[in-house]
N, C-alpha and C. Protein backbone atom coordinates (compact mmCIF):
# COMPACT_ATOMS: atom_id res chain seq x y z
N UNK A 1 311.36 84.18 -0.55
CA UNK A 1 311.57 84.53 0.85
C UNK A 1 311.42 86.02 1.07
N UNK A 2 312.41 86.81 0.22
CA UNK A 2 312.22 88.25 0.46
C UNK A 2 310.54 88.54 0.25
N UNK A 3 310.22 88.01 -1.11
CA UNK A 3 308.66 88.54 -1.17
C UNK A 3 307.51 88.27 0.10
N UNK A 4 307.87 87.07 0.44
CA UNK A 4 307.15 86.72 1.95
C UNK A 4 307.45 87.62 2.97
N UNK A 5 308.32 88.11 3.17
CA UNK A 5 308.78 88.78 4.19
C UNK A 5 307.92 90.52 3.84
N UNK A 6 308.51 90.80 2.62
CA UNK A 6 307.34 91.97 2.75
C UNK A 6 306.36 92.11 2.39
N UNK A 7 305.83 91.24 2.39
CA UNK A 7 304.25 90.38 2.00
C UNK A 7 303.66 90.47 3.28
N UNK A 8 304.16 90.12 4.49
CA UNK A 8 303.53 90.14 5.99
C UNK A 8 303.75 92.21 6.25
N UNK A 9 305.04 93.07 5.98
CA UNK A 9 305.52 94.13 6.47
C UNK A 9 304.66 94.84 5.78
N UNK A 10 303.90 94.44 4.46
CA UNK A 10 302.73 95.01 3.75
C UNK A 10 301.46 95.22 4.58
N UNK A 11 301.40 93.68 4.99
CA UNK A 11 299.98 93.30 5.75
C UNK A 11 299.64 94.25 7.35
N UNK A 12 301.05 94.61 7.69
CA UNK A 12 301.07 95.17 8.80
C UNK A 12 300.81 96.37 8.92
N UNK A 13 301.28 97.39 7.51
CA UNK A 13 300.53 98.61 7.14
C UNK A 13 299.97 98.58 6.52
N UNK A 14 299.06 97.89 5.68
CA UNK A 14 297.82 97.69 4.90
C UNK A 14 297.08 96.72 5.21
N UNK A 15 296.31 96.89 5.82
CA UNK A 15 295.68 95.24 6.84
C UNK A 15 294.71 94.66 5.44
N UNK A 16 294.85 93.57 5.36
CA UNK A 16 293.98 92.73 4.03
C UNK A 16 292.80 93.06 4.34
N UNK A 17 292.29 93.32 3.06
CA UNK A 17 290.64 92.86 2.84
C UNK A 17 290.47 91.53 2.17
N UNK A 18 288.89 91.10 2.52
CA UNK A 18 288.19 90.16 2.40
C UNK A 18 288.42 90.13 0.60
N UNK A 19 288.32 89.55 -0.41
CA UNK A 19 288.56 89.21 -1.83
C UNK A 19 287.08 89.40 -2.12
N UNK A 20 285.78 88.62 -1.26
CA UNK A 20 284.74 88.64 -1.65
C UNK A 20 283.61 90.29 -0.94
N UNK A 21 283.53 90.16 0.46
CA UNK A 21 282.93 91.01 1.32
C UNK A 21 283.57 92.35 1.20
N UNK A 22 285.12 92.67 0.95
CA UNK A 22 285.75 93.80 1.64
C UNK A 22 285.88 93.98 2.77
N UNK A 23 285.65 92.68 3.67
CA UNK A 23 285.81 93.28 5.46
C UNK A 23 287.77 93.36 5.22
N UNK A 24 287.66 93.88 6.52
CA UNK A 24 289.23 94.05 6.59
C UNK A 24 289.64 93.23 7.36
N UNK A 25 290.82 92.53 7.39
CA UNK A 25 291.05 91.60 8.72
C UNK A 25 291.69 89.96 8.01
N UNK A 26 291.31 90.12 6.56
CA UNK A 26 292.19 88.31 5.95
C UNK A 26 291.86 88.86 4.69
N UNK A 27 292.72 87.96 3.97
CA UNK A 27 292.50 88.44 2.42
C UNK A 27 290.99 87.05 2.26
N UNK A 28 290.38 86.59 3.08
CA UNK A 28 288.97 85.43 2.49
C UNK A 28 288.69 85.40 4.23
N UNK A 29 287.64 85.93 4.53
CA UNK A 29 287.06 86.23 6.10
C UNK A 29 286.02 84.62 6.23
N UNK A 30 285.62 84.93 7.52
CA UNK A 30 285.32 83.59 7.96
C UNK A 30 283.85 83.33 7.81
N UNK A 31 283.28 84.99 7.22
CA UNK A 31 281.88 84.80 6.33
C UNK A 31 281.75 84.54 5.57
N UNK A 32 282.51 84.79 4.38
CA UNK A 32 282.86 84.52 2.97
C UNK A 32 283.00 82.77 2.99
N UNK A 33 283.84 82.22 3.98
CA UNK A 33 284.43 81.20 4.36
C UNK A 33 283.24 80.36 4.60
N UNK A 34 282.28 80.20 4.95
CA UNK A 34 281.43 79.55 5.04
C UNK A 34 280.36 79.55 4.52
N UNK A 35 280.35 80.72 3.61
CA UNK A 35 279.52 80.85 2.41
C UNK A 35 279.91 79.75 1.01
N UNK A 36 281.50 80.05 1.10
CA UNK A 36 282.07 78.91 0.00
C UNK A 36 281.78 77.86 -0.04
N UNK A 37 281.95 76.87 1.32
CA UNK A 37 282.22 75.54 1.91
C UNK A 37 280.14 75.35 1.80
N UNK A 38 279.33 75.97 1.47
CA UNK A 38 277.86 75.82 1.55
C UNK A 38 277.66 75.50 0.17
N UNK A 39 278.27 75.99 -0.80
CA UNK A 39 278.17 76.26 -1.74
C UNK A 39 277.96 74.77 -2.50
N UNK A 40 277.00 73.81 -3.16
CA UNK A 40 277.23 73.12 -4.27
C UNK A 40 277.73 72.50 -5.02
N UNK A 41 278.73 71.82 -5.31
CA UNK A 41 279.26 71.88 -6.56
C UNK A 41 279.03 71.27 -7.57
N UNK A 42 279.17 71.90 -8.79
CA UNK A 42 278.61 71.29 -10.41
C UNK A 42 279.26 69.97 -11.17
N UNK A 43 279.12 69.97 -12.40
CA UNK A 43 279.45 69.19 -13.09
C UNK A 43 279.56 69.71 -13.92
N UNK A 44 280.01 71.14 -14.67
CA UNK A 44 280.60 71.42 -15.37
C UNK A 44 281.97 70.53 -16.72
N UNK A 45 281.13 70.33 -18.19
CA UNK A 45 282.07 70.03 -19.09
C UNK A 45 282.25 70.80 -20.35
N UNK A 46 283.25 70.43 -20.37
CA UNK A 46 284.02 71.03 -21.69
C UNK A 46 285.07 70.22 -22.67
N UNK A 47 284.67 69.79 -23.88
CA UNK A 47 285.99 69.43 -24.51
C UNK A 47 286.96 70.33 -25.38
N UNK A 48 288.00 70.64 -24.96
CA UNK A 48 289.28 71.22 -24.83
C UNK A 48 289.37 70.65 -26.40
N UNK A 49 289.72 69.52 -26.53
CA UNK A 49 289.84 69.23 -28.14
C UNK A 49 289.29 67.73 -28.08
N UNK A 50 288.60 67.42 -29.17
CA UNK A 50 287.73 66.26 -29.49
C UNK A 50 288.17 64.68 -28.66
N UNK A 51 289.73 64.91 -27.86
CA UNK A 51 289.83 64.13 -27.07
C UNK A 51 290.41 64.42 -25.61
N UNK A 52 289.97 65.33 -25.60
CA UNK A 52 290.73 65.80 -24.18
C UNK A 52 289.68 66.44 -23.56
N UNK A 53 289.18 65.93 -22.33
CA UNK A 53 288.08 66.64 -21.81
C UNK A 53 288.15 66.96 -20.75
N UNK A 54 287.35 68.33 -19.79
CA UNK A 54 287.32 69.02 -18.70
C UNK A 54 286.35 69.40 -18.05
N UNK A 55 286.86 68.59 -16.51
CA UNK A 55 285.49 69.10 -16.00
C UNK A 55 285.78 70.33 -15.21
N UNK A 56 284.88 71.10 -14.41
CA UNK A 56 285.04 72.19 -13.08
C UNK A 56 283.68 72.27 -12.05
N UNK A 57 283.93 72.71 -11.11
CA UNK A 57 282.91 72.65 -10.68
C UNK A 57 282.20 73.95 -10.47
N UNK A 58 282.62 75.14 -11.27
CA UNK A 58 281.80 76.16 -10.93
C UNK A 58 282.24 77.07 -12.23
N UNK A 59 281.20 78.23 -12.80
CA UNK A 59 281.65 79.21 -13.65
C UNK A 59 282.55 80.46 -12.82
N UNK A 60 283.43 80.76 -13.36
CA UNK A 60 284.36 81.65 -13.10
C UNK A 60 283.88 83.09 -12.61
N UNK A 61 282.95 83.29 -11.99
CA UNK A 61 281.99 84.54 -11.06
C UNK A 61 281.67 84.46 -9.74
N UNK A 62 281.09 85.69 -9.11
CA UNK A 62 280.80 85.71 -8.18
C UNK A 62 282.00 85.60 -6.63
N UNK A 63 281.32 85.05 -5.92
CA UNK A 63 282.16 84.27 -4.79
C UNK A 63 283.14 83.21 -5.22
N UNK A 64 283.01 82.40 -6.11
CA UNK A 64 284.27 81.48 -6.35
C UNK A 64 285.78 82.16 -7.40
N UNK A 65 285.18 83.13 -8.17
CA UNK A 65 286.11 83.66 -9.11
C UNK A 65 286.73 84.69 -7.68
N UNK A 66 285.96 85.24 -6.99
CA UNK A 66 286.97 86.12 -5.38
C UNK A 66 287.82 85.26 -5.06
N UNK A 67 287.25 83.84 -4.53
CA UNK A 67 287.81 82.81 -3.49
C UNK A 67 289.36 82.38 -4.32
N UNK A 68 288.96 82.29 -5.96
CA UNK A 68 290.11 81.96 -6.99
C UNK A 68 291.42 83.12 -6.71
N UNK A 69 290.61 84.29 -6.87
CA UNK A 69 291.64 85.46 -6.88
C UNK A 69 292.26 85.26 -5.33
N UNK A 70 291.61 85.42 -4.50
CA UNK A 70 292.12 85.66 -2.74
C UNK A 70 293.22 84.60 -2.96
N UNK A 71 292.85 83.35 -3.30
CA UNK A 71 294.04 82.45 -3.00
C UNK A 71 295.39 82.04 -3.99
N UNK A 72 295.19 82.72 -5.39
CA UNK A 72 296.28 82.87 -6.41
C UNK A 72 296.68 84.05 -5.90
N UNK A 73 296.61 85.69 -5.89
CA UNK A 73 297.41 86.17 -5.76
C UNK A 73 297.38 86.93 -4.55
N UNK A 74 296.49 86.67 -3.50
CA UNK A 74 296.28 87.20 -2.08
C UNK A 74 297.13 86.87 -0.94
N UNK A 75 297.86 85.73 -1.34
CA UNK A 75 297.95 84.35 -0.16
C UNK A 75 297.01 83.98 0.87
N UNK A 76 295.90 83.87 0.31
CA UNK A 76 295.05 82.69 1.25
C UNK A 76 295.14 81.82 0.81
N UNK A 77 296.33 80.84 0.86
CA UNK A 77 296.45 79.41 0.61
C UNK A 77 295.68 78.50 1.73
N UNK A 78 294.99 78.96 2.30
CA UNK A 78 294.06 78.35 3.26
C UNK A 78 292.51 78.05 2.36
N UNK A 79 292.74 78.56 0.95
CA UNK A 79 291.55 78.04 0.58
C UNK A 79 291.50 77.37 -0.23
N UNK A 80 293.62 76.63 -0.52
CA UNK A 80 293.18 75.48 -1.00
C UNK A 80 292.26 74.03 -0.85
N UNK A 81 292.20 73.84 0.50
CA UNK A 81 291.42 72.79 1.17
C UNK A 81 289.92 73.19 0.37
N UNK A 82 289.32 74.17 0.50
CA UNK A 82 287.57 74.26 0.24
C UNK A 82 287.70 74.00 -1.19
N UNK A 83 288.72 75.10 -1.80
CA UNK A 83 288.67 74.42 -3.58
C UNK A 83 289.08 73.50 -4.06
N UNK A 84 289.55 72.64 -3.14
CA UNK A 84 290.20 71.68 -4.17
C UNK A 84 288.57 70.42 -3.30
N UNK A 85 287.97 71.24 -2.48
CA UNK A 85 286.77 70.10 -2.13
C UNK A 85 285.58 70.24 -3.13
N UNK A 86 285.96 71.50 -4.06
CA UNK A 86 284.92 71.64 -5.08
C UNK A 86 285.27 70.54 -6.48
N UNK A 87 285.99 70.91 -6.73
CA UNK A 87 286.87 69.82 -7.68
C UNK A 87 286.66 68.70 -7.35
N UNK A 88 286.70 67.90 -6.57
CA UNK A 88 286.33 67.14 -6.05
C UNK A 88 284.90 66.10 -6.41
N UNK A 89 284.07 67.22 -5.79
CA UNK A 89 282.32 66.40 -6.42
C UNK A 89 282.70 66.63 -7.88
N UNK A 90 282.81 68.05 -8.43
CA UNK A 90 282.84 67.64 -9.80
C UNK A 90 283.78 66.10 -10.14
N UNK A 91 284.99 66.19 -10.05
CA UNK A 91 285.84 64.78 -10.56
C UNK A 91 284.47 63.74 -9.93
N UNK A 92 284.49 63.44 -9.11
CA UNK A 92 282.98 62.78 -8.77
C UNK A 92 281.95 62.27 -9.32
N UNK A 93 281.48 63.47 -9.94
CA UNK A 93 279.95 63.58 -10.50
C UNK A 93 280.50 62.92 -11.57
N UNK A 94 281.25 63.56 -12.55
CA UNK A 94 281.99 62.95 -13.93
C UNK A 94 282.80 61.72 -13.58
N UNK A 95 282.94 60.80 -12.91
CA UNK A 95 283.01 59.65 -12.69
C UNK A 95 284.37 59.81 -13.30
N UNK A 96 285.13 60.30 -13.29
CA UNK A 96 286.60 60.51 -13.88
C UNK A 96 287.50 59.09 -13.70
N UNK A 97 287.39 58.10 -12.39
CA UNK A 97 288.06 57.19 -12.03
C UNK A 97 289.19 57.06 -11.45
N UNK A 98 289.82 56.19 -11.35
CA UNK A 98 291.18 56.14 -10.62
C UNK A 98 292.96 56.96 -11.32
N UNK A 99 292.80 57.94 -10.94
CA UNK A 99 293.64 58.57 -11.98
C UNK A 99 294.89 59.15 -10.63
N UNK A 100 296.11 60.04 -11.32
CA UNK A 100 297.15 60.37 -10.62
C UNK A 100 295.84 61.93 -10.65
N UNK A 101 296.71 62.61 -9.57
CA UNK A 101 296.22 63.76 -9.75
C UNK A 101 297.74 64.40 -9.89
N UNK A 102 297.67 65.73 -10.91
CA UNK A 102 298.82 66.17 -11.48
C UNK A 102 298.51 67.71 -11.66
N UNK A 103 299.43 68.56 -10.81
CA UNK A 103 299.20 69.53 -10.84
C UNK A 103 299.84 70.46 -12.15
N UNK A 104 299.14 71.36 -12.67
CA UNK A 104 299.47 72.30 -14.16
C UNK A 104 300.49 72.79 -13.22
N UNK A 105 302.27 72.66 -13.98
CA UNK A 105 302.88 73.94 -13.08
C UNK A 105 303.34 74.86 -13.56
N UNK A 106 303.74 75.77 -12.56
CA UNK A 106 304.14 77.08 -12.53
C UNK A 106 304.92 77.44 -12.87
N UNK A 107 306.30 78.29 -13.53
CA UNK A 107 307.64 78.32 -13.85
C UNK A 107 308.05 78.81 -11.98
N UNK A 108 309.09 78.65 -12.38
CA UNK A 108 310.14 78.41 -10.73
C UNK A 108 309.89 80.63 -10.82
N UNK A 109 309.94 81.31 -12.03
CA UNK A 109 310.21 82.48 -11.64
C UNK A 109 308.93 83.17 -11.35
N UNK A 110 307.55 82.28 -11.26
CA UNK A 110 306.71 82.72 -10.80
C UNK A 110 306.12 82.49 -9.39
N UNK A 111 306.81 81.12 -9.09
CA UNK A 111 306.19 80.45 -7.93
C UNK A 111 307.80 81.57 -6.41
N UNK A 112 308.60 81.93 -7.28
CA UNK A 112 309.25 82.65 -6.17
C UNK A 112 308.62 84.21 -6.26
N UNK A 113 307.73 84.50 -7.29
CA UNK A 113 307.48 85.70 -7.02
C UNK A 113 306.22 85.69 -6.25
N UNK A 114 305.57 84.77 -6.97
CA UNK A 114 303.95 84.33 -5.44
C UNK A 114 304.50 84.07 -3.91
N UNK A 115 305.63 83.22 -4.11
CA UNK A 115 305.53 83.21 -2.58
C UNK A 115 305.79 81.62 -2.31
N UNK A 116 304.75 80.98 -3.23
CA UNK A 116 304.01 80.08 -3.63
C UNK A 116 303.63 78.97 -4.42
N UNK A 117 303.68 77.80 -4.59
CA UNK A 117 303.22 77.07 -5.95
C UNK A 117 301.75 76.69 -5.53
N UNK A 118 300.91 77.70 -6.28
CA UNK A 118 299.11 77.57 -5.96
C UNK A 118 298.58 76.08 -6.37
N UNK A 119 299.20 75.79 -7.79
CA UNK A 119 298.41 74.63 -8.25
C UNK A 119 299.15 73.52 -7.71
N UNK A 120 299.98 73.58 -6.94
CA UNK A 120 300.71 71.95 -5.97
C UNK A 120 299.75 72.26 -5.16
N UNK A 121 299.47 73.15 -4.77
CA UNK A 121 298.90 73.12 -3.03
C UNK A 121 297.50 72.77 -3.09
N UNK A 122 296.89 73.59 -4.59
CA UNK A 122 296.01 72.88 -5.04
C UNK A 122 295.07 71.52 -4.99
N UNK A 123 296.49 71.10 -5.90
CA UNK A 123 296.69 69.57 -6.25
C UNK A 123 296.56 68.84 -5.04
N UNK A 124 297.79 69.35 -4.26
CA UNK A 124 297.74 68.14 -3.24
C UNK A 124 296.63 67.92 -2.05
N UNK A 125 295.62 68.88 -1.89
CA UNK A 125 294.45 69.09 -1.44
C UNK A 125 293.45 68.04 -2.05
N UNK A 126 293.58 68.33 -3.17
CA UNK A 126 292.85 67.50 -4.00
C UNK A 126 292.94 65.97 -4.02
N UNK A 127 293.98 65.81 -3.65
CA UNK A 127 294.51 63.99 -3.54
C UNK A 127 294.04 63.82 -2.18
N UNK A 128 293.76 65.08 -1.41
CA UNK A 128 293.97 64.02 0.05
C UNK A 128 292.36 64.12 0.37
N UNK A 129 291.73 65.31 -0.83
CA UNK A 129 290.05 64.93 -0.48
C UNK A 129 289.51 63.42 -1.79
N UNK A 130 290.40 63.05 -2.41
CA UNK A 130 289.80 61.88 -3.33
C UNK A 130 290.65 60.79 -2.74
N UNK A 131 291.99 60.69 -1.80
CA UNK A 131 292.93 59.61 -1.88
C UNK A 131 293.61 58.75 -3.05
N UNK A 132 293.15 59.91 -3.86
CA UNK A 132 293.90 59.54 -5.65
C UNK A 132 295.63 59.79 -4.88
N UNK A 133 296.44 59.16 -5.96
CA UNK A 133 298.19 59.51 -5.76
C UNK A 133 298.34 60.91 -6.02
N UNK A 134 298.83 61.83 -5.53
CA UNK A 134 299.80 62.92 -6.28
C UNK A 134 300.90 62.75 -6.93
N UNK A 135 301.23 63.46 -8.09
CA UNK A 135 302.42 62.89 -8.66
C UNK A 135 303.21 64.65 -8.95
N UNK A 136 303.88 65.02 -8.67
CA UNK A 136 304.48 66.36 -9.69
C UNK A 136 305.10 65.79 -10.64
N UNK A 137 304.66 65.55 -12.20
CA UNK A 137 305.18 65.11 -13.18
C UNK A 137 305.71 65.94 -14.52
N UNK A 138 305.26 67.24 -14.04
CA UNK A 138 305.31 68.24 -15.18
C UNK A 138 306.21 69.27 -14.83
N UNK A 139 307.26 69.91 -15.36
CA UNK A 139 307.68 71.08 -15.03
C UNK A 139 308.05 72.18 -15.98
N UNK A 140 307.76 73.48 -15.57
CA UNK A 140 307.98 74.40 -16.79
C UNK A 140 308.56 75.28 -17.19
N UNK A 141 309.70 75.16 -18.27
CA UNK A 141 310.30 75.09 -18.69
C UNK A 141 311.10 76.68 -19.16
N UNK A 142 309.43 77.07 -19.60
CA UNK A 142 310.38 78.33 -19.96
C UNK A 142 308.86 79.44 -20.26
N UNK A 143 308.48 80.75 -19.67
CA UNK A 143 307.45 81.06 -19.40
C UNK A 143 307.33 82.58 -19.96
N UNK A 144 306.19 82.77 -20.97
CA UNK A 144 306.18 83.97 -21.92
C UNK A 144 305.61 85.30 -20.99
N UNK A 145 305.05 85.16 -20.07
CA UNK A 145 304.13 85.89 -19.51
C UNK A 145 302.54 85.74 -18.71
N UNK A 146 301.87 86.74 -18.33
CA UNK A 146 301.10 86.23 -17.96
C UNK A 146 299.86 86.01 -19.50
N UNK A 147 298.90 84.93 -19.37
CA UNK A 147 298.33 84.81 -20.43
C UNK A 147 297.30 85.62 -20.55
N UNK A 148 296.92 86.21 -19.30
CA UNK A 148 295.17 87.29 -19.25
C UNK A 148 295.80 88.44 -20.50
N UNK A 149 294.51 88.22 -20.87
CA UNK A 149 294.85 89.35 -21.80
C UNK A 149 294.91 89.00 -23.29
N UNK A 150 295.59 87.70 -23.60
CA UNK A 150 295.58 87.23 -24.62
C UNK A 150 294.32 86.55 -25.41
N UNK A 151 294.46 86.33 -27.07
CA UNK A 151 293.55 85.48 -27.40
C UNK A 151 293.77 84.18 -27.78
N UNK A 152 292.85 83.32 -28.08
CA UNK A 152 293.36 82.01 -27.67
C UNK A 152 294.49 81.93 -28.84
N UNK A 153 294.43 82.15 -29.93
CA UNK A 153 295.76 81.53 -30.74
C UNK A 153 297.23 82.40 -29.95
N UNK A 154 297.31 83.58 -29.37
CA UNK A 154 298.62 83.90 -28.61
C UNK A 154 298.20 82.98 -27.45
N UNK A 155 297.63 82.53 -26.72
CA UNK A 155 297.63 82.23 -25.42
C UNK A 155 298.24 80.14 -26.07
N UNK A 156 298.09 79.89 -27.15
CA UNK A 156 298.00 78.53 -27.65
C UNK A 156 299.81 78.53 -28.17
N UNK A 157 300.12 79.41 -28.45
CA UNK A 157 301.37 80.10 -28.68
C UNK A 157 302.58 80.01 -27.70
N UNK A 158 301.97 80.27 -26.96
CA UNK A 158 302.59 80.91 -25.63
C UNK A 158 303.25 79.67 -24.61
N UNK A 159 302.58 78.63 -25.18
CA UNK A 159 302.48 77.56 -23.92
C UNK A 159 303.08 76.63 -25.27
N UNK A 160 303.28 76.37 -26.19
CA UNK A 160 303.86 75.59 -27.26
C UNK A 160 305.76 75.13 -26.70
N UNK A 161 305.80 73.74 -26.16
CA UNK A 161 307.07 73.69 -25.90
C UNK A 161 307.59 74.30 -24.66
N UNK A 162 306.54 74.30 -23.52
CA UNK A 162 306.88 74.85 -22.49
C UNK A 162 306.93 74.26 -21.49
N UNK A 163 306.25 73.01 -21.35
CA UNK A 163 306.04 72.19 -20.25
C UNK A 163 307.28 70.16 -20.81
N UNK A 164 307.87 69.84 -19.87
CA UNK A 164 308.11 69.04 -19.91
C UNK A 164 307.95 67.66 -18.81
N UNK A 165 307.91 66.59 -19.08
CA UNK A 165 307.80 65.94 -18.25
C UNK A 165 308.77 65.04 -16.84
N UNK A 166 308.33 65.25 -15.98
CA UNK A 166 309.84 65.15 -14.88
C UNK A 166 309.29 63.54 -14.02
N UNK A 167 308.38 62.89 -14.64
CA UNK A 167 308.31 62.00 -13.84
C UNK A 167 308.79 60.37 -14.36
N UNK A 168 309.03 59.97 -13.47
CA UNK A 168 309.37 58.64 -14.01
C UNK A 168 309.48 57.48 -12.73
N UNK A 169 308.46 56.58 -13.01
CA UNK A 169 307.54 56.67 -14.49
C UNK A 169 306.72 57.30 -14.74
N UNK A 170 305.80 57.71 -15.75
CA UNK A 170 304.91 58.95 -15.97
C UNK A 170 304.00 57.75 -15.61
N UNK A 171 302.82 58.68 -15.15
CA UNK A 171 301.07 58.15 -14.54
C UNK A 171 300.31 57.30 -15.73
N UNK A 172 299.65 56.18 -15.40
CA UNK A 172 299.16 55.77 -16.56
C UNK A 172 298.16 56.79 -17.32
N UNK A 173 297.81 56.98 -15.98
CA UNK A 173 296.14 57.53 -16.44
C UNK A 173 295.96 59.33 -14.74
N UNK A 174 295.97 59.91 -15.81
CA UNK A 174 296.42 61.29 -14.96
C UNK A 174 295.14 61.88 -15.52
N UNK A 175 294.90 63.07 -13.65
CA UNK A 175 293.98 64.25 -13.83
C UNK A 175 294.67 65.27 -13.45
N UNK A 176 295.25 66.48 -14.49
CA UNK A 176 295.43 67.55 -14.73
C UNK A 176 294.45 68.43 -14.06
N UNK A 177 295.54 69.27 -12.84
CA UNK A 177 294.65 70.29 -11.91
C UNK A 177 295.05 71.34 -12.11
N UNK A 178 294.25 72.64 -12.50
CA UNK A 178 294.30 74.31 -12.55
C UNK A 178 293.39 74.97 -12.16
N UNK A 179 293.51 75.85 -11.35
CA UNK A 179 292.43 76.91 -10.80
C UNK A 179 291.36 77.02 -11.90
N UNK A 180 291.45 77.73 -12.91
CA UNK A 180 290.47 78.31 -13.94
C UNK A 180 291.25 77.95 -15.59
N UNK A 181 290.18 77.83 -16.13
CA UNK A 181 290.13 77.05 -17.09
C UNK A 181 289.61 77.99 -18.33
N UNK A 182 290.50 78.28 -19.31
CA UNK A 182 289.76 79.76 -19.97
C UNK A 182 289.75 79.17 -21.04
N UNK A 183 291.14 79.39 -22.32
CA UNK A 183 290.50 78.80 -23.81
C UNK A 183 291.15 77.25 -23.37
N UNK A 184 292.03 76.82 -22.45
CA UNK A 184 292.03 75.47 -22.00
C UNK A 184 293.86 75.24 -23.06
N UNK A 185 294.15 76.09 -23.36
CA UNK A 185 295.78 76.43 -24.12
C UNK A 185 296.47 75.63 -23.50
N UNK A 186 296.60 76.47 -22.18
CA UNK A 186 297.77 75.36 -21.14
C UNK A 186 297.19 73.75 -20.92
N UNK A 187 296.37 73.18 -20.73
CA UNK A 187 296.16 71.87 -20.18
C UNK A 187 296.12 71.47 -21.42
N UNK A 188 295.97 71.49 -22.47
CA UNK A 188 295.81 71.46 -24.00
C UNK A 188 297.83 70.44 -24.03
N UNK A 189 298.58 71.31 -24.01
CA UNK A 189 300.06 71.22 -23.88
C UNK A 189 300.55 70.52 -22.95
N UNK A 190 299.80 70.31 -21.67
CA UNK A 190 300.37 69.92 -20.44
C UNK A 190 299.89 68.26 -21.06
N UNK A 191 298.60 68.31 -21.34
CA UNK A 191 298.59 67.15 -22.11
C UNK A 191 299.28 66.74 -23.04
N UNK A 192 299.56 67.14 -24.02
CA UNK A 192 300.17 66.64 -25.10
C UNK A 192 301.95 65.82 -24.25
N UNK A 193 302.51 67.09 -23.75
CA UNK A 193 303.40 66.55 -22.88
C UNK A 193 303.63 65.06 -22.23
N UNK A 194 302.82 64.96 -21.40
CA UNK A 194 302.09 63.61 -20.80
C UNK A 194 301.92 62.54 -21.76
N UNK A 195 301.14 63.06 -22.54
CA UNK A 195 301.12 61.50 -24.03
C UNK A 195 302.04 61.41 -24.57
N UNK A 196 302.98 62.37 -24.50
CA UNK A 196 304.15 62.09 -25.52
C UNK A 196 305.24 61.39 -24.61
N UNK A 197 304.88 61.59 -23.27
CA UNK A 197 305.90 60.56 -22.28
C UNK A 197 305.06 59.47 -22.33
N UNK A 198 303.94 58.77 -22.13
CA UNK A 198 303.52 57.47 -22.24
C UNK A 198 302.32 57.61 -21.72
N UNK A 199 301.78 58.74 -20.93
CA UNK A 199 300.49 58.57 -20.43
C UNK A 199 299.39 57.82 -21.40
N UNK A 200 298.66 56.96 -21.01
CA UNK A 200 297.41 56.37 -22.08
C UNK A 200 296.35 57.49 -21.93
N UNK A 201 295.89 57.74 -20.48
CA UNK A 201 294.81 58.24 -20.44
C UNK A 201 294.63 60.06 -19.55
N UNK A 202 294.46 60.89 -20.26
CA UNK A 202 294.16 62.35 -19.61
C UNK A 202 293.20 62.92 -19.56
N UNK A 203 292.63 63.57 -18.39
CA UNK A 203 292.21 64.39 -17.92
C UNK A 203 291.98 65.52 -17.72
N UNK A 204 291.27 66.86 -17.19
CA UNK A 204 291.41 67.83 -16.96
C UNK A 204 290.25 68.38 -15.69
N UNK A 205 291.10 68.93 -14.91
CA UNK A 205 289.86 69.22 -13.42
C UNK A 205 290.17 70.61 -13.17
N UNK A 206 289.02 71.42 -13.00
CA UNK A 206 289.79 72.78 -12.38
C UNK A 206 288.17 73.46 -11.35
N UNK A 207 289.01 74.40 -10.86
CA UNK A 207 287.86 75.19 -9.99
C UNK A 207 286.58 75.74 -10.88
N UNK A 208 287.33 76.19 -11.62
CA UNK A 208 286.46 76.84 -12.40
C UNK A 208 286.38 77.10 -14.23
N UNK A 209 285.53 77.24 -14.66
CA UNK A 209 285.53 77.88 -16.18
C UNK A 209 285.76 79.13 -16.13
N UNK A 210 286.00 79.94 -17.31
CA UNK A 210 286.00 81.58 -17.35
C UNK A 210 285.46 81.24 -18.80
């Protein structure tokens, strides 16, 4: 609450720029904005580990790695709707199937310092452009830092025993949602989590690769 509050008293003496253009006037302008929503989306894969696989629909550059940044730490949560419509064709294209959609979460001491929980808002974007279920089934637990910066064995480290599962019943068959997708550490765990409550079948969907 406090951070929201001087999050706007910020905006009022520092008027936002654009994430992608630099215009001044929104942290993601309404050029940028329709440059995104034009945009494609891929079929991007990756296997995470010999059974856990990930799709995205775009590499982590350009206009979508801005659109990523503007809406994780900008507050343009207005662009969860366009990204979670990218995710989307990808889950699509990769024929992923009838799955929960399940958002990667946040620890409680980050989502009060955003403002925000990015990957619910994410998520739940995402369910209402596939009409898959949402489920919040994961919650986390206890949080080392931020991971940029790290390499994958600290970043694999870091997330060991951190996520637990809060749903019940857990999803048969779940797709794991995160903005960007780097050595894949966290969804790596968020999975394991999930199978170790009963899930049969997992997933992984995100905006992007890095």
């Amino acid at each position: 609450m406090l951070r929201n509050a001087a999050g706007w008293i910020l905006d009022l003496l520092y008027p936002p720029t654009c994430a992608h253009c630099r215009r001044v006037g929104a942290a993601w302008c309404e050029t940028c904005q329709r440059m995104l929503d034009s945009m494609p989306g891929k079929n991007l894969t990756r296997w995470l580990t010999p059974d856990l696989r990930a799709v995205a629909a775009h590499a982590y550059d350009g206009v979508m790695r801005d659109a990523v940044v503007a809406f994780k730490f900008q507050r343009a949560t207005e662009l969860a709707d366009s990204l979670a419509g990218h995710i989307a064709v990808a889950i699509e294209k990769a024929g992923l199937g009838r799955s929960a959609i399940v958002p990667v979460p946040s620890h409680t001491a980050r989502v009060r310092w955003r403002g925000y929980d990015h990957t619910a808002l994410l998520a739940e974007a995402l369910a209402d452009h596939t009409g898959l279920p949402y489920v919040h089934a994961l919650e986390r637990s206890v949080w080392h830092g931020p991971q940029v910066g790290r390499d994958a064995a600290e970043r694999h480290r870091a997330v060991q025993g951190a996520f637990v599962c809060s749903a019940d019943p857990v999803p048969a068959a779940a797709i794991l949602v995160d903005d960007v997708v780097t050595t894949g550490a966290t969804m790596i765990a968020c999975a394991d989590t999930l199978r170790a409550a009963g899930a049969a079948s997992v997933v992984c969907a995100a905006v992007c690769f890095a």
